[in-house]
C-alpha atoms as a PDB file:
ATOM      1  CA  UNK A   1       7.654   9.772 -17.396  1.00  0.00           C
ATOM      2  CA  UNK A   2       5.889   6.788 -18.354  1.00  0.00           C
ATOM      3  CA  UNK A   3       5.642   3.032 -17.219  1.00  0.00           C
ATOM      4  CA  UNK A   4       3.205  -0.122 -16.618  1.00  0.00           C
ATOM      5  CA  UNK A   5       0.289  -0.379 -14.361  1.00  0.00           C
ATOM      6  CA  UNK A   6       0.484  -2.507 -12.375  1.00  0.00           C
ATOM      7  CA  UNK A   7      -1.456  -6.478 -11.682  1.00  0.00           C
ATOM      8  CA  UNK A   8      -5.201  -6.150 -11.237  1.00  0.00           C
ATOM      9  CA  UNK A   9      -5.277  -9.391  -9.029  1.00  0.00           C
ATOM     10  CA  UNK A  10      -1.823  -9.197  -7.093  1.00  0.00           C
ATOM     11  CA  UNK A  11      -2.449  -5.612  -6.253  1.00  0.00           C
ATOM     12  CA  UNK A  12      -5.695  -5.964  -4.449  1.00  0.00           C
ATOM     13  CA  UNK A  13      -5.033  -9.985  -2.596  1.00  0.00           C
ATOM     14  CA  UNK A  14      -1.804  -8.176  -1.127  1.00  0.00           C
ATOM     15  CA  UNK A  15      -3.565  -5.378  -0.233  1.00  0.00           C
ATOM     16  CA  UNK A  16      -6.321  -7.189   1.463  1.00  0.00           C
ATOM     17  CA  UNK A  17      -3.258  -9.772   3.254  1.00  0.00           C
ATOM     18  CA  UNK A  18      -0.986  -6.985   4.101  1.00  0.00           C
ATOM     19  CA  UNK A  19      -4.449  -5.061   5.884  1.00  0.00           C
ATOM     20  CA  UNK A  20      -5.630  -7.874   7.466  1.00  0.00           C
ATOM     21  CA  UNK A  21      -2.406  -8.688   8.658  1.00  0.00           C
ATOM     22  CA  UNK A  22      -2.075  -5.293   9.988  1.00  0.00           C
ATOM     23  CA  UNK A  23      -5.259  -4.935  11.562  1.00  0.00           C
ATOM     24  CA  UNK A  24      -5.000  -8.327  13.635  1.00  0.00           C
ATOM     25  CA  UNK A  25      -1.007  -7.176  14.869  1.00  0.00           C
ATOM     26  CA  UNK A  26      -3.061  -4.062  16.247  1.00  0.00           C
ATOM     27  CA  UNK A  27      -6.368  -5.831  17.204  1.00  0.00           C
ATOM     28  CA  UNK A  28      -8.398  -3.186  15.255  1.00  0.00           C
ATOM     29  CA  UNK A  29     -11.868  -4.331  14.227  1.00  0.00           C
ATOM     30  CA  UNK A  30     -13.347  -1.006  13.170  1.00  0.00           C
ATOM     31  CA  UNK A  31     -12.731  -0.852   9.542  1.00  0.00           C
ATOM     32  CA  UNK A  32     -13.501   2.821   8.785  1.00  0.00           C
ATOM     33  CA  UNK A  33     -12.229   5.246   5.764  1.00  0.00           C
ATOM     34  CA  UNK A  34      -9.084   6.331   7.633  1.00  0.00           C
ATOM     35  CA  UNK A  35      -8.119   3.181   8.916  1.00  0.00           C
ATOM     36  CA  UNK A  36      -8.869   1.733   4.868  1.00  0.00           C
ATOM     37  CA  UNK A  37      -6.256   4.727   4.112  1.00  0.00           C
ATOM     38  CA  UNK A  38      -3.677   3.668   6.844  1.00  0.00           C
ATOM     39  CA  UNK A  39      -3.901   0.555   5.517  1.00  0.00           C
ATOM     40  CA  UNK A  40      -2.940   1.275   1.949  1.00  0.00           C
ATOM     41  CA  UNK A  41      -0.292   3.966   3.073  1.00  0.00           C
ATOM     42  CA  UNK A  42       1.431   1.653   5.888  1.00  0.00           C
ATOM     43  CA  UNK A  43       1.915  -1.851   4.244  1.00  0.00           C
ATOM     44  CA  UNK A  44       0.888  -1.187   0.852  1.00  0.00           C
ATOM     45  CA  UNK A  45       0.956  -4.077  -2.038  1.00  0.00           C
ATOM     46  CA  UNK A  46       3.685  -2.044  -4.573  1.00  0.00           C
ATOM     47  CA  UNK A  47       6.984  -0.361  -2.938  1.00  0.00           C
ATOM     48  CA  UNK A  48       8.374   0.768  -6.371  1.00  0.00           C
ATOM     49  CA  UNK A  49       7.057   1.985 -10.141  1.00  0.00           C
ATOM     50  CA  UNK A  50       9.544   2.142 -12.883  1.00  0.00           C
ATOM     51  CA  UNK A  51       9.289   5.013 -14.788  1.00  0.00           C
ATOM     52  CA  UNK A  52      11.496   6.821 -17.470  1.00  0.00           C
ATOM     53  CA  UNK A  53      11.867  10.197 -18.275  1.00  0.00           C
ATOM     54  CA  UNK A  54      10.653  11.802 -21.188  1.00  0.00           C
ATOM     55  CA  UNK A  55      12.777  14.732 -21.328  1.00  0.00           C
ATOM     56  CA  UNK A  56      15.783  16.107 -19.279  1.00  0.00           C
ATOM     57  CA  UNK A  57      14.905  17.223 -16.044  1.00  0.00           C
ATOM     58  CA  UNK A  58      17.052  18.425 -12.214  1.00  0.00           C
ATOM     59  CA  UNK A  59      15.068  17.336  -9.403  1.00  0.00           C
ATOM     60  CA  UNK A  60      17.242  18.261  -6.152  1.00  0.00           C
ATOM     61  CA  UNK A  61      20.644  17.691  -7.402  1.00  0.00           C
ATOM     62  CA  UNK A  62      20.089  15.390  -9.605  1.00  0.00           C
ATOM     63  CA  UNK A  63      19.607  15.360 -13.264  1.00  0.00           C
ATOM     64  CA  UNK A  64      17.677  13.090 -15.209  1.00  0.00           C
ATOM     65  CA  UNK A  65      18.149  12.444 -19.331  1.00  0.00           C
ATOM     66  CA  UNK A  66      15.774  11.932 -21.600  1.00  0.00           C
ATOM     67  CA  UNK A  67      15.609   7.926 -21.621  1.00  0.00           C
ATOM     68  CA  UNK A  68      16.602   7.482 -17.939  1.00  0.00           C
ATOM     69  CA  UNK A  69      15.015   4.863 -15.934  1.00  0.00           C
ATOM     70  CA  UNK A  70      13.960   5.681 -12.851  1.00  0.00           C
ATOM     71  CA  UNK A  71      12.483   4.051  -9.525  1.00  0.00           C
ATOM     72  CA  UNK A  72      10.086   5.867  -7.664  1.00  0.00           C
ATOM     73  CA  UNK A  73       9.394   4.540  -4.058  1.00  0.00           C
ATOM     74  CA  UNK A  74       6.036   4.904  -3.204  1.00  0.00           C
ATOM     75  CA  UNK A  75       6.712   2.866   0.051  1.00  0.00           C
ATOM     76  CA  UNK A  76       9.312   5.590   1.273  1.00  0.00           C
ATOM     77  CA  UNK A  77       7.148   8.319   0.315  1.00  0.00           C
ATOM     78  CA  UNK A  78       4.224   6.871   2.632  1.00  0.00           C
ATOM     79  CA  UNK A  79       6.789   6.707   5.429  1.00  0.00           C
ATOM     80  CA  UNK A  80       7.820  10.682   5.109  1.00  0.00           C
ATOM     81  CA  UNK A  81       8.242  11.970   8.472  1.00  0.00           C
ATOM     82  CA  UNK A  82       7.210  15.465   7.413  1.00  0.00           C
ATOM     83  CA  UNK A  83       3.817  14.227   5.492  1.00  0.00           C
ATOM     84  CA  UNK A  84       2.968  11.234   8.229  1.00  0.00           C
ATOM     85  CA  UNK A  85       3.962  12.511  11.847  1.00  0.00           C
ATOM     86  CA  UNK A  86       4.725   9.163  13.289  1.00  0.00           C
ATOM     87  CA  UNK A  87       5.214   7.637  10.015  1.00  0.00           C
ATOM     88  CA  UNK A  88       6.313   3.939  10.960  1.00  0.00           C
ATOM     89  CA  UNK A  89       3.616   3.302  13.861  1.00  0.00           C
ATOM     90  CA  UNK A  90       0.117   2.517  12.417  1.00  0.00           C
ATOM     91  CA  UNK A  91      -2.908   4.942  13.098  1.00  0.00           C
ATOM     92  CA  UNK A  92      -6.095   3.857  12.226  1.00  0.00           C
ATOM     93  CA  UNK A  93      -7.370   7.070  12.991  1.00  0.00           C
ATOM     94  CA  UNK A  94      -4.630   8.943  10.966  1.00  0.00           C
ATOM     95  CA  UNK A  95      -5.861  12.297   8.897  1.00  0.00           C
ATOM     96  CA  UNK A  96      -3.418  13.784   6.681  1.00  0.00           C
ATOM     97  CA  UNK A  97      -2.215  13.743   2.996  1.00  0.00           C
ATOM     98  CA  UNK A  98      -3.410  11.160   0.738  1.00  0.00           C
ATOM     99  CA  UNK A  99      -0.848   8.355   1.022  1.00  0.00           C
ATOM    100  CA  UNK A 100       0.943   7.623  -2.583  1.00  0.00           C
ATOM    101  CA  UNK A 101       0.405   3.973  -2.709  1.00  0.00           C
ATOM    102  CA  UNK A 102      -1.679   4.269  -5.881  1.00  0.00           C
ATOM    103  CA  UNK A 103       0.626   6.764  -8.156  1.00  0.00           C
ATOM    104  CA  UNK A 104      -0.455  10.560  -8.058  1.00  0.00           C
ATOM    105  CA  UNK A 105      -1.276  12.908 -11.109  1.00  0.00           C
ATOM    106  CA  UNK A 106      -1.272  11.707 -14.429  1.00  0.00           C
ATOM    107  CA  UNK A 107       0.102   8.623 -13.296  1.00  0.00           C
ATOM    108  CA  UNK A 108      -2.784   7.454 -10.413  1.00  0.00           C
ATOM    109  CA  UNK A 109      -3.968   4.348 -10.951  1.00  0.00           C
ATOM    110  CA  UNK A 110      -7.583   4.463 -12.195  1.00  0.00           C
ATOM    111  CA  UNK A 111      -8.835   1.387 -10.348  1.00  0.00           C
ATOM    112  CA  UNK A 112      -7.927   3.093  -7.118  1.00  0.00           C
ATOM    113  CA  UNK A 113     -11.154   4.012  -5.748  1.00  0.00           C
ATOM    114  CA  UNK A 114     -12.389   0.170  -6.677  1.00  0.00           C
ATOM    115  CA  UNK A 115      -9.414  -0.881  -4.917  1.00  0.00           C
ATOM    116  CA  UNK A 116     -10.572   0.976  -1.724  1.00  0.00           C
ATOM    117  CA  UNK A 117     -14.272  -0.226  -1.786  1.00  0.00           C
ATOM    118  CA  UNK A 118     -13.046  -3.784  -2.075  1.00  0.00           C
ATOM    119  CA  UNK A 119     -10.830  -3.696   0.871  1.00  0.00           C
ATOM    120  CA  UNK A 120     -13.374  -1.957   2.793  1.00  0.00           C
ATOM    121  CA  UNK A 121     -16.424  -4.414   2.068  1.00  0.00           C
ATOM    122  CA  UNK A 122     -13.770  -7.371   2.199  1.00  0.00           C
ATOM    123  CA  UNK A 123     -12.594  -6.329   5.431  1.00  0.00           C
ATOM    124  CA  UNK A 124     -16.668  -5.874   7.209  1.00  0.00           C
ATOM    125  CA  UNK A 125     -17.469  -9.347   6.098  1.00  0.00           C
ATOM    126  CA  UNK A 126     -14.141 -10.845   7.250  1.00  0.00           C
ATOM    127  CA  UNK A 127     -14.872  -9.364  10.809  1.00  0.00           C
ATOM    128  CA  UNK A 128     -18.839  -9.978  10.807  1.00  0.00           C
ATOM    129  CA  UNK A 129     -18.182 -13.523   9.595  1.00  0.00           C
ATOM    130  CA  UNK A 130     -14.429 -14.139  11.620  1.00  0.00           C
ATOM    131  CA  UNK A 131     -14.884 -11.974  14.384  1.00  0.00           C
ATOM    132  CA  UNK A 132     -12.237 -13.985  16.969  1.00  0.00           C
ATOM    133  CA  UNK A 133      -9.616 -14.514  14.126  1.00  0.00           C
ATOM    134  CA  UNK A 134      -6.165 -14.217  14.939  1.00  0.00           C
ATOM    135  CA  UNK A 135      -2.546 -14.880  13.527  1.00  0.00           C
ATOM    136  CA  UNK A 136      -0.710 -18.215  14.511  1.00  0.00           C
ATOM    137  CA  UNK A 137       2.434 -17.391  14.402  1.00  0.00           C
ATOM    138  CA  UNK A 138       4.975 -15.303  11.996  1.00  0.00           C
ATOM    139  CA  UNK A 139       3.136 -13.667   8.852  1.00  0.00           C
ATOM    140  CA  UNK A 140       5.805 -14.500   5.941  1.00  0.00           C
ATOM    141  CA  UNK A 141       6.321 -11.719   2.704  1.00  0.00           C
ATOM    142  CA  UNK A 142       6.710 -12.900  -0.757  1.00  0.00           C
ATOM    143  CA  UNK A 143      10.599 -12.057  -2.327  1.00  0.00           C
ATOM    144  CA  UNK A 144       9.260 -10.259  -5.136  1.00  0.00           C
ATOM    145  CA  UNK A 145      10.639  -7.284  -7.225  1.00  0.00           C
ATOM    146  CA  UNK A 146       8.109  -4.665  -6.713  1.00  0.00           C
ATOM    147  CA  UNK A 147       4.960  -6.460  -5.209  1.00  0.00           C
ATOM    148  CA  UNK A 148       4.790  -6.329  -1.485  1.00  0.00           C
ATOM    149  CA  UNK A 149       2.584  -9.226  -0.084  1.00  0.00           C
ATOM    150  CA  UNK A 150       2.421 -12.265   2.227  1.00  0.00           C
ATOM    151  CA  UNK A 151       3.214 -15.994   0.918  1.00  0.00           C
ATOM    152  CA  UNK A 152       2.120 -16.977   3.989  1.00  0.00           C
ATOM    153  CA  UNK A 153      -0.253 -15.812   7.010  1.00  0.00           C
ATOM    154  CA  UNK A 154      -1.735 -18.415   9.498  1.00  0.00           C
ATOM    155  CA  UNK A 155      -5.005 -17.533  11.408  1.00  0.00           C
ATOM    156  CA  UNK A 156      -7.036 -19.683  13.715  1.00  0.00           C
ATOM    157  CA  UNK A 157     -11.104 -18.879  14.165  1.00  0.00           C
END
């Protein structure tokens, strides 16, 4: 199957809005590498790839042509009850399978590992530098095809 990547500035400011948004819902402060990957698997910043198949394929009951277009929701896969026990409640302590927010296999996203230091780092210094930040009111999600991200998030220091 192939497809597009995907924005190299949408995908990381939703990630970083959808995180902090998370983290201040759930008053975590302690930014550590599972909570950075219960970020990214919980709200992450693309729900859906489009992706056509190369050659004819079943998977389950379905079968696929060569040519097909399909959609592959990354967002349902993070919320798999038999990968994520729990799957809808945030954990920032969660263990487990590598969520699937950044593609898998031949099709993982290659700035993926810059994408996790960034939200880490961005994350320290918003806490070190904001440490009694907190939402005002209703956190608002852009209507976009296959971004997921705020359009709006008030805070007050």
């Amino acid at each position: 199957m192939g497809g597009r990547s995907c924005s190299r500035s949408e995908t990381p400011a939703h990630t970083m809005g959808n995180g902090v948004k998370t983290l201040l819902e759930h008053g975590v402060k302690e930014i550590t590498e599972p909570c950075i990957e219960e970020i990214i698997r919980y709200d992450p910043p693309l729900h859906m790839f489009t992706r056509w198949a190369y050659e004819d394929v079943t998977i389950g009951d379905h079968c696929f042509k060569r040519g097909d277009q399909i959609g592959c929701l990354l967002g349902a896969a993070n919320r798999d009850p038999t990968a994520y026990p729990n799957p809808n409640s945030f954990d920032p302590t969660r263990t487990g399978p590598k969520n699937t927010s950044f593609g898998g296999g031949i099709h993982l996203c290659v700035g993926a590992p810059l994408a996790r230091l960034e939200l880490q780092i961005g994350l320290e210094m918003l806490w070190e530098r904001c440490p009694e930040l907190r939402m005002v009111g209703e956190a608002r999600y852009g209507d976009v095809y296959h971004f997921h991200g705020l359009e709006g998030l008030v805070v007050k220091l």
